[in-house]
C-alpha atoms as a PDB file:
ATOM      1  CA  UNK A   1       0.000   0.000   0.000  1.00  0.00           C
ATOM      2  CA  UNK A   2       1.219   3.263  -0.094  1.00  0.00           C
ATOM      3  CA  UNK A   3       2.484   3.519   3.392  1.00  0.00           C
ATOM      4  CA  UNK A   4       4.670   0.922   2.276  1.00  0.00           C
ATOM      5  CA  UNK A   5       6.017   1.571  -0.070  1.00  0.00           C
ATOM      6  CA  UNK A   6       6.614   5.270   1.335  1.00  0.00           C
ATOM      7  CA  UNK A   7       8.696   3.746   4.708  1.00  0.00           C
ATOM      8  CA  UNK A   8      10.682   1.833   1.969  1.00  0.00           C
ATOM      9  CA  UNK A   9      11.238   4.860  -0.070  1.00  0.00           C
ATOM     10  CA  UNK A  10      12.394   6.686   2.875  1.00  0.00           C
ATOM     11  CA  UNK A  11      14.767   4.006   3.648  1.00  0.00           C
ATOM     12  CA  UNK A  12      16.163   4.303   0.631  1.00  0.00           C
ATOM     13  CA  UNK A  13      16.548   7.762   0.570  1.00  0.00           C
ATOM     14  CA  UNK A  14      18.279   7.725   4.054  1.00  0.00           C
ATOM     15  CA  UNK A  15      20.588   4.788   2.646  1.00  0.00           C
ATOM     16  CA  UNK A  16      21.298   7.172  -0.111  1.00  0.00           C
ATOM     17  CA  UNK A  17      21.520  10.398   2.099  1.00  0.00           C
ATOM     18  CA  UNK A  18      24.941   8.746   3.550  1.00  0.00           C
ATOM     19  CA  UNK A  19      26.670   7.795   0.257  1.00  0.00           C
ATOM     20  CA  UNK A  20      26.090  11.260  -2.166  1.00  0.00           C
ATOM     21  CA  UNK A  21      28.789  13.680  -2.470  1.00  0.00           C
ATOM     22  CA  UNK A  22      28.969  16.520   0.104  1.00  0.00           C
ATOM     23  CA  UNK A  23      27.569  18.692  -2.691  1.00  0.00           C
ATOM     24  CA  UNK A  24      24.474  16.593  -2.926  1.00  0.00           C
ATOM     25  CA  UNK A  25      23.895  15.869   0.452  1.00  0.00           C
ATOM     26  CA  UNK A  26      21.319  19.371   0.791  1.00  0.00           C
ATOM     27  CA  UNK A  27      19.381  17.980  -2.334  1.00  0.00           C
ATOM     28  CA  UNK A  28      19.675  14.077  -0.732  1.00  0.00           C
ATOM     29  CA  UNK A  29      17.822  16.104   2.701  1.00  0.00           C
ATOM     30  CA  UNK A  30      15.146  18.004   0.696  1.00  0.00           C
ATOM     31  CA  UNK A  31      14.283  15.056  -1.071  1.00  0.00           C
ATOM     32  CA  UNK A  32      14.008  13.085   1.881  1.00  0.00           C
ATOM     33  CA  UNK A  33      11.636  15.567   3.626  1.00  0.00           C
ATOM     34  CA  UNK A  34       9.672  16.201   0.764  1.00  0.00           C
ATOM     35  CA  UNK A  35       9.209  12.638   0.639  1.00  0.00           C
ATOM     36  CA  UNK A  36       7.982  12.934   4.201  1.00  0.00           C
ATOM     37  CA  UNK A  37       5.532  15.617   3.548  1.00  0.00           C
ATOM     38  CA  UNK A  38       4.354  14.349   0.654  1.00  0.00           C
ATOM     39  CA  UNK A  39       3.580  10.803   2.470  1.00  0.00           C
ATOM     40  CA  UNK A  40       1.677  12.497   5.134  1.00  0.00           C
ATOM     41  CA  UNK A  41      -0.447  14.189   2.893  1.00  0.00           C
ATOM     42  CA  UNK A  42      -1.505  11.317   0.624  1.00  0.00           C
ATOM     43  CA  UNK A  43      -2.058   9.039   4.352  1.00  0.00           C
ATOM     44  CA  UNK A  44      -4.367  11.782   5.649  1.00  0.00           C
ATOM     45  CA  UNK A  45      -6.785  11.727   2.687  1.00  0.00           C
ATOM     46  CA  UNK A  46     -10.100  10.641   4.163  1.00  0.00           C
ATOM     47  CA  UNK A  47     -11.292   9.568   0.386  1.00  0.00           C
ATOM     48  CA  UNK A  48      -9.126   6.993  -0.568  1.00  0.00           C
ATOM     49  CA  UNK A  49     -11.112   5.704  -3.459  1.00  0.00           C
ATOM     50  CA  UNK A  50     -10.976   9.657  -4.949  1.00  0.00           C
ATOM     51  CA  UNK A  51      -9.873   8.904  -8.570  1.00  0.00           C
ATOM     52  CA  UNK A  52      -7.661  12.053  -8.323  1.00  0.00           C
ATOM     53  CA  UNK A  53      -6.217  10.340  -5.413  1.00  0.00           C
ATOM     54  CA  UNK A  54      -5.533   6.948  -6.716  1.00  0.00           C
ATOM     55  CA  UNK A  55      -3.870   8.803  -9.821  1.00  0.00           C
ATOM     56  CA  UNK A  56      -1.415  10.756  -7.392  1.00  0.00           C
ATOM     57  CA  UNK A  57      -0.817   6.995  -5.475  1.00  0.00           C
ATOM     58  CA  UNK A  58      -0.206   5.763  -9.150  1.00  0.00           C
ATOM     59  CA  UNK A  59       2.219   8.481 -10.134  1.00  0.00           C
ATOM     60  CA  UNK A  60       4.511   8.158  -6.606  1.00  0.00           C
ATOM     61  CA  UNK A  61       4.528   4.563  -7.425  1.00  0.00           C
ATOM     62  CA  UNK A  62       5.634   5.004 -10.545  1.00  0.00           C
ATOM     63  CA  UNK A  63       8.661   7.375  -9.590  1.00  0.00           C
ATOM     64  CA  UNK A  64      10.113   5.139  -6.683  1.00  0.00           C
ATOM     65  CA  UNK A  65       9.116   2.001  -8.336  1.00  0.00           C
ATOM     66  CA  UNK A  66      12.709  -0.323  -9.050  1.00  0.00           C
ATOM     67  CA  UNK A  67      14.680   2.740  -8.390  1.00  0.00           C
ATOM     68  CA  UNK A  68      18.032   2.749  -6.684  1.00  0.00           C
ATOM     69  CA  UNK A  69      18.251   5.942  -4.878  1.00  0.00           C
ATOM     70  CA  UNK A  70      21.922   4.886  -3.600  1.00  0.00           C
ATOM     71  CA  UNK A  71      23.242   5.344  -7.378  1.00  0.00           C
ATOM     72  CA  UNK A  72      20.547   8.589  -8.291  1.00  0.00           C
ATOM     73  CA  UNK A  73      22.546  11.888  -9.903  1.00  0.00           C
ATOM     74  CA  UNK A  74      22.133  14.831  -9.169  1.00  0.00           C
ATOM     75  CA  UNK A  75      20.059  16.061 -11.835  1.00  0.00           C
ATOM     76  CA  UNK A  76      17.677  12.887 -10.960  1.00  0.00           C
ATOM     77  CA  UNK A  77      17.270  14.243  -7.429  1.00  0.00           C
ATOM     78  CA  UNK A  78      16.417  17.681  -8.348  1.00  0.00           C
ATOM     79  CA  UNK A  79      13.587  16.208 -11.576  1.00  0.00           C
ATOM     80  CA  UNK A  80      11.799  13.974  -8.069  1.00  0.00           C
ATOM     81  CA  UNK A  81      11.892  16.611  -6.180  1.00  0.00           C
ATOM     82  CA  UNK A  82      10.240  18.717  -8.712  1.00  0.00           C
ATOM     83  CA  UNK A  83       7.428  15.324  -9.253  1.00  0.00           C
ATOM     84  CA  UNK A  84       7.136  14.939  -5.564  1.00  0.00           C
ATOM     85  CA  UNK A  85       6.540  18.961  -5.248  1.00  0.00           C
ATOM     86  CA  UNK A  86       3.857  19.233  -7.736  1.00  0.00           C
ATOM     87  CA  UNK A  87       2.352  15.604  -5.900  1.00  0.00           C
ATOM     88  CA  UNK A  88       2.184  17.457  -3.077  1.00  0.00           C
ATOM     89  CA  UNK A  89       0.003  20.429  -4.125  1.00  0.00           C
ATOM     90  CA  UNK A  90      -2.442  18.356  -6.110  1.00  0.00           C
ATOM     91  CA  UNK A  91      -2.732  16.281  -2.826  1.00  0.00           C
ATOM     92  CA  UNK A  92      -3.247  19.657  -0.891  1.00  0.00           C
ATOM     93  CA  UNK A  93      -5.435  20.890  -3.331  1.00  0.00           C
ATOM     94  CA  UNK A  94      -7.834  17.311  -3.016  1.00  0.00           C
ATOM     95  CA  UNK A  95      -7.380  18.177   0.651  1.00  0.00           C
ATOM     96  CA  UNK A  96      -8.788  21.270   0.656  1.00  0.00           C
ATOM     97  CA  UNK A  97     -11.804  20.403  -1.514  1.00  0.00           C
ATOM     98  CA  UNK A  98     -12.953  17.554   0.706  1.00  0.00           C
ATOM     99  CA  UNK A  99     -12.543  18.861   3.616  1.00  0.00           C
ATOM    100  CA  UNK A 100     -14.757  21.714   1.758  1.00  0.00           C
ATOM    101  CA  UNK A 101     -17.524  19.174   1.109  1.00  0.00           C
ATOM    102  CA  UNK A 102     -17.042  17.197   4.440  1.00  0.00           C
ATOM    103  CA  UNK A 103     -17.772  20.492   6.421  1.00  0.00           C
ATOM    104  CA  UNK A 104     -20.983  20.667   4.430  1.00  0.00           C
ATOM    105  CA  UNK A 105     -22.791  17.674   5.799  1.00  0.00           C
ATOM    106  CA  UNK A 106     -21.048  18.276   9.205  1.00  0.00           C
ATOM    107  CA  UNK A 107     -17.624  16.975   9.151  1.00  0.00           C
ATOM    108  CA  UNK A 108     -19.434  13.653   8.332  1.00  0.00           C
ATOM    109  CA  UNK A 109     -16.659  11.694   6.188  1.00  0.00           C
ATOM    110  CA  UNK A 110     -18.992   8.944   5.264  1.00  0.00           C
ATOM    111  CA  UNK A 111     -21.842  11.333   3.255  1.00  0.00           C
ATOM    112  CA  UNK A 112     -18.482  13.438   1.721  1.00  0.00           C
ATOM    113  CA  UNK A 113     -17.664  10.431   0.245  1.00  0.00           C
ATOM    114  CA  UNK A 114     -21.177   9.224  -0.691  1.00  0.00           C
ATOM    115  CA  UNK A 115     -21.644  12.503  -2.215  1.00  0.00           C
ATOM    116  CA  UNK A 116     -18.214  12.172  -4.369  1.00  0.00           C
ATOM    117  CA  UNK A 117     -19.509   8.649  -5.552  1.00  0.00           C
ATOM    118  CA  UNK A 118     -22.512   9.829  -6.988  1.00  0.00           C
ATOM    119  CA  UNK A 119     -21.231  12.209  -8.578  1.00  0.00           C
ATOM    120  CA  UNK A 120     -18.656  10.193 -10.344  1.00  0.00           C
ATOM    121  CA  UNK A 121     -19.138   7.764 -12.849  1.00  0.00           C
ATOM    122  CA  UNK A 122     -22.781   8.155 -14.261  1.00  0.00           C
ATOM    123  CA  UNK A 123     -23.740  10.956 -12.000  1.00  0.00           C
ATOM    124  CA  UNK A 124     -27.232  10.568 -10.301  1.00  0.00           C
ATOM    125  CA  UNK A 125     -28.147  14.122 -11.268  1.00  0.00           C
ATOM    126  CA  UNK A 126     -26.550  17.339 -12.893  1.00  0.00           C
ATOM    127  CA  UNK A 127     -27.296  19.413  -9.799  1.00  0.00           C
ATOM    128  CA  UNK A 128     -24.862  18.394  -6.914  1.00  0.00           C
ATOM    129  CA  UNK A 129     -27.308  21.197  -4.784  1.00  0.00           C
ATOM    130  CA  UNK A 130     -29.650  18.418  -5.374  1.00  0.00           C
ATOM    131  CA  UNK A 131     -27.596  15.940  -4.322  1.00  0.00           C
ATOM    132  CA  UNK A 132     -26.722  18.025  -1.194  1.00  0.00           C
ATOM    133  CA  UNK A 133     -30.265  18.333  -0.428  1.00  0.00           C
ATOM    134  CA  UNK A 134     -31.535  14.672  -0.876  1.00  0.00           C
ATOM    135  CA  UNK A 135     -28.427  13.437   1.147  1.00  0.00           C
ATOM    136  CA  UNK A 136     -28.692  15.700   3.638  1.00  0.00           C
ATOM    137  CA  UNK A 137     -32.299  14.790   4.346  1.00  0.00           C
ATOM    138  CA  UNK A 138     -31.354  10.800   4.348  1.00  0.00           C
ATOM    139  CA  UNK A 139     -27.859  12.024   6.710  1.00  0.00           C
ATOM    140  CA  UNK A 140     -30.918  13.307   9.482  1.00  0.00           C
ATOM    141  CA  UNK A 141     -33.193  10.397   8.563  1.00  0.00           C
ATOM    142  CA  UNK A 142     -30.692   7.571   9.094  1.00  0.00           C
ATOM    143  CA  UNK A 143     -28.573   9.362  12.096  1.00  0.00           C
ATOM    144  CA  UNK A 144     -32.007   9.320  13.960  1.00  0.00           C
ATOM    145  CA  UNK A 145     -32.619   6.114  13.578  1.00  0.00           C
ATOM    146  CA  UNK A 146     -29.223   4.775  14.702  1.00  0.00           C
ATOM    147  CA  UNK A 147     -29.396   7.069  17.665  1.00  0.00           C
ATOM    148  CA  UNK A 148     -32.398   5.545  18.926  1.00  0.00           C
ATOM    149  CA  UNK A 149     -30.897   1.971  18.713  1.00  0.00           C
ATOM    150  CA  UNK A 150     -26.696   2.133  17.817  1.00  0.00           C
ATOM    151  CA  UNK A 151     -27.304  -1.988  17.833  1.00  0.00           C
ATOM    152  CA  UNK A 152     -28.972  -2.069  15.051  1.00  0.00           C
ATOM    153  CA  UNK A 153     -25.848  -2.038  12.975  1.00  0.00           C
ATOM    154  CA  UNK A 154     -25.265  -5.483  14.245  1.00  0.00           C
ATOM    155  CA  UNK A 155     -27.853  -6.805  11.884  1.00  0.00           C
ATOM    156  CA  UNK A 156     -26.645  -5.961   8.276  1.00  0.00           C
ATOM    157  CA  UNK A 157     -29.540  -7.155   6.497  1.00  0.00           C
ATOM    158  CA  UNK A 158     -31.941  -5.342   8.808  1.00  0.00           C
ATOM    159  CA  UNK A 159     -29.815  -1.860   8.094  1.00  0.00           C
ATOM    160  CA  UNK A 160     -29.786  -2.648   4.370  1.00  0.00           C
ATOM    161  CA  UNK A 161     -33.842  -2.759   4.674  1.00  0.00           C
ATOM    162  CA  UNK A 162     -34.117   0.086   6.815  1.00  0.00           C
ATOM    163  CA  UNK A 163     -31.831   1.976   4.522  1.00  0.00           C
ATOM    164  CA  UNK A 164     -33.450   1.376   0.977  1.00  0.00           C
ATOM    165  CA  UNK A 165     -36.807   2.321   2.200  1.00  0.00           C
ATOM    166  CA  UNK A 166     -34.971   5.769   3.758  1.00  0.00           C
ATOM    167  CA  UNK A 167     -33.217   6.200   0.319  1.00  0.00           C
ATOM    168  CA  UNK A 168     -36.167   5.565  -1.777  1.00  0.00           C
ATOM    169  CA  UNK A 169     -38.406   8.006  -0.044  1.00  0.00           C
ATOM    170  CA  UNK A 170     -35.827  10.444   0.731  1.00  0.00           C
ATOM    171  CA  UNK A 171     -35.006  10.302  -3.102  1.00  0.00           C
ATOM    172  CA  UNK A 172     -37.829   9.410  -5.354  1.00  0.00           C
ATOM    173  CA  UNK A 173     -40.279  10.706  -3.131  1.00  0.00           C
ATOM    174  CA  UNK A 174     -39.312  13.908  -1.578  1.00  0.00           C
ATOM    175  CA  UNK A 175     -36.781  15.263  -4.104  1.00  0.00           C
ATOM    176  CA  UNK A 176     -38.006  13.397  -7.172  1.00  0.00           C
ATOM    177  CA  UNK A 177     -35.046  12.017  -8.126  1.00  0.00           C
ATOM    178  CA  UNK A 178     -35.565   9.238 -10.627  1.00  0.00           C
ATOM    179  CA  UNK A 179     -34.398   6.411  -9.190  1.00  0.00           C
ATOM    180  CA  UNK A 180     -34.210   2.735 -10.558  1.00  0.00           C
ATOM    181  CA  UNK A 181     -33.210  -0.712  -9.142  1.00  0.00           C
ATOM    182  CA  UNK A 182     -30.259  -0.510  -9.954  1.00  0.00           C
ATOM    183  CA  UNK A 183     -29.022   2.974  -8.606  1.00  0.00           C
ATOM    184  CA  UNK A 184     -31.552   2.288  -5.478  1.00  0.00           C
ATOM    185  CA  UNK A 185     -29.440  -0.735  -4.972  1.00  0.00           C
ATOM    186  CA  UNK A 186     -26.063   1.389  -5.525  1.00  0.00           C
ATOM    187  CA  UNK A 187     -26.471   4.146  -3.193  1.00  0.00           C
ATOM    188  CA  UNK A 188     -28.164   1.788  -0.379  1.00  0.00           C
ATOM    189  CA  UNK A 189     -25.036  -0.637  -0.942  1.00  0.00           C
ATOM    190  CA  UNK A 190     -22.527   2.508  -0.481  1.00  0.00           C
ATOM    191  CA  UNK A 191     -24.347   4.204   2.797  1.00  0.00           C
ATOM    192  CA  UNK A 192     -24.630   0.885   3.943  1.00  0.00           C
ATOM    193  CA  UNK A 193     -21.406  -0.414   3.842  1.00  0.00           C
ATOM    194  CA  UNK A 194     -20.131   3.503   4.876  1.00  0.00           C
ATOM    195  CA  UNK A 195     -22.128   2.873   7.974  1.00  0.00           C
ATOM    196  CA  UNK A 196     -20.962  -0.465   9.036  1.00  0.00           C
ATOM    197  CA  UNK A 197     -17.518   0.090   8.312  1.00  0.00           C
ATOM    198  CA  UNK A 198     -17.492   3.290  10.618  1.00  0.00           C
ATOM    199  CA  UNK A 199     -19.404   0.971  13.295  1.00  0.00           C
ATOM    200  CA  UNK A 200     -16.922  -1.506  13.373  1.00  0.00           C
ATOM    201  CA  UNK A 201     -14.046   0.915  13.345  1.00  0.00           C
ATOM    202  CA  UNK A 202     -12.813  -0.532   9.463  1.00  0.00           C
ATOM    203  CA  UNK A 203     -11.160   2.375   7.348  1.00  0.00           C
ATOM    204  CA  UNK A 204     -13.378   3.564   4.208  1.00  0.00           C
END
């Protein structure tokens, strides 16, 4: 995963820091720090399955993948430190927008993410204020529910019942979404599994 292959990176780069020229040792540091940085900003990402995100993974991959640092030039280090830079502020920039949209439905991760999903491949509608408006309805529907009884979340298939009948008339009903089997099915399966993960402490 990418922590991972990060620690190994930054192995390497600390195996690497003690064999460059004097000259190169300031570039061998920034690298190594950037490295750091860069790491800690990809880890924190809440949205893991953000395509922008998996396309950043893919691309840090891709520059430490089969490389040995130990035997990198000069000119090598400054070109990754340039990659790992511009890594950096794309991963600050999908930072910034989801911690926009999390703060929207109350620092909620799991309905940030829901919201991002639907709005992906084959969007469920053109308006994302839409969107906001049916998901923020289910959001006060299904927290209400769970409040009452937290141990419902033990039973799975009773949730997933629960759920589609919230989803169906918070979307086809209220907001007039259309909605068929299939994308019932979809966002049910996604709030569903967003729920149970969070209940049994899994990561998204």
């Amino acid at each position: 995963d990418t922590s991972s292959l990060l620690n190994v990176a930054l192995e390497d780069v600390y195996f690497a820091f003690n064999k460059v020229k004097e000259e190169e040792m300031i570039l061998a540091d920034e690298l190594k720090n950037i490295l750091q940085i860069t790491r800690e900003g990809l880890g924190g990402n809440f949205d893991q399955k953000d395509p922008v995100f998996i396309s950043l993974k893919e691309e840090l991959e891709r520059l430490f993948k089969k490389k040995n640092l130990d035997e990198v030039t000069k000119e090598q280090m400054e070109l990754n430190i340039k990659a790992l830079n511009d890594i950096y502020d794309k991963a600050k920039e999908v930072e910034r927008k989801n911690n926009l949209l999390k703060a929207k439905y109350d620092n909620d991760e799991k309905y940030a993410r829901l919201h991002k999903r639907l709005m992906e491949k084959d969007p469920l509608t053109d308006s994302e204020g839409k969107l906001f408006e049916a998901l923020k309805g289910l959001k006060i529907k299904v927290d209400k529910q769970i409040e009452q009884n937290a141990k419902l979340l033990e039973n799975e298939n009773f949730v997933e019942k629960m759920m589609m009948r919230l989803v169906i008339d918070e979307f086809k009903v209220k907001h007039q979404m259309p909605l068929t089997p299939t994308t019932s099915k979809r966002i049910n399966n996604l709030l569903v599994k967003e729920y149970i993960n969070e209940y049994h402490g899994r990561a998204a």
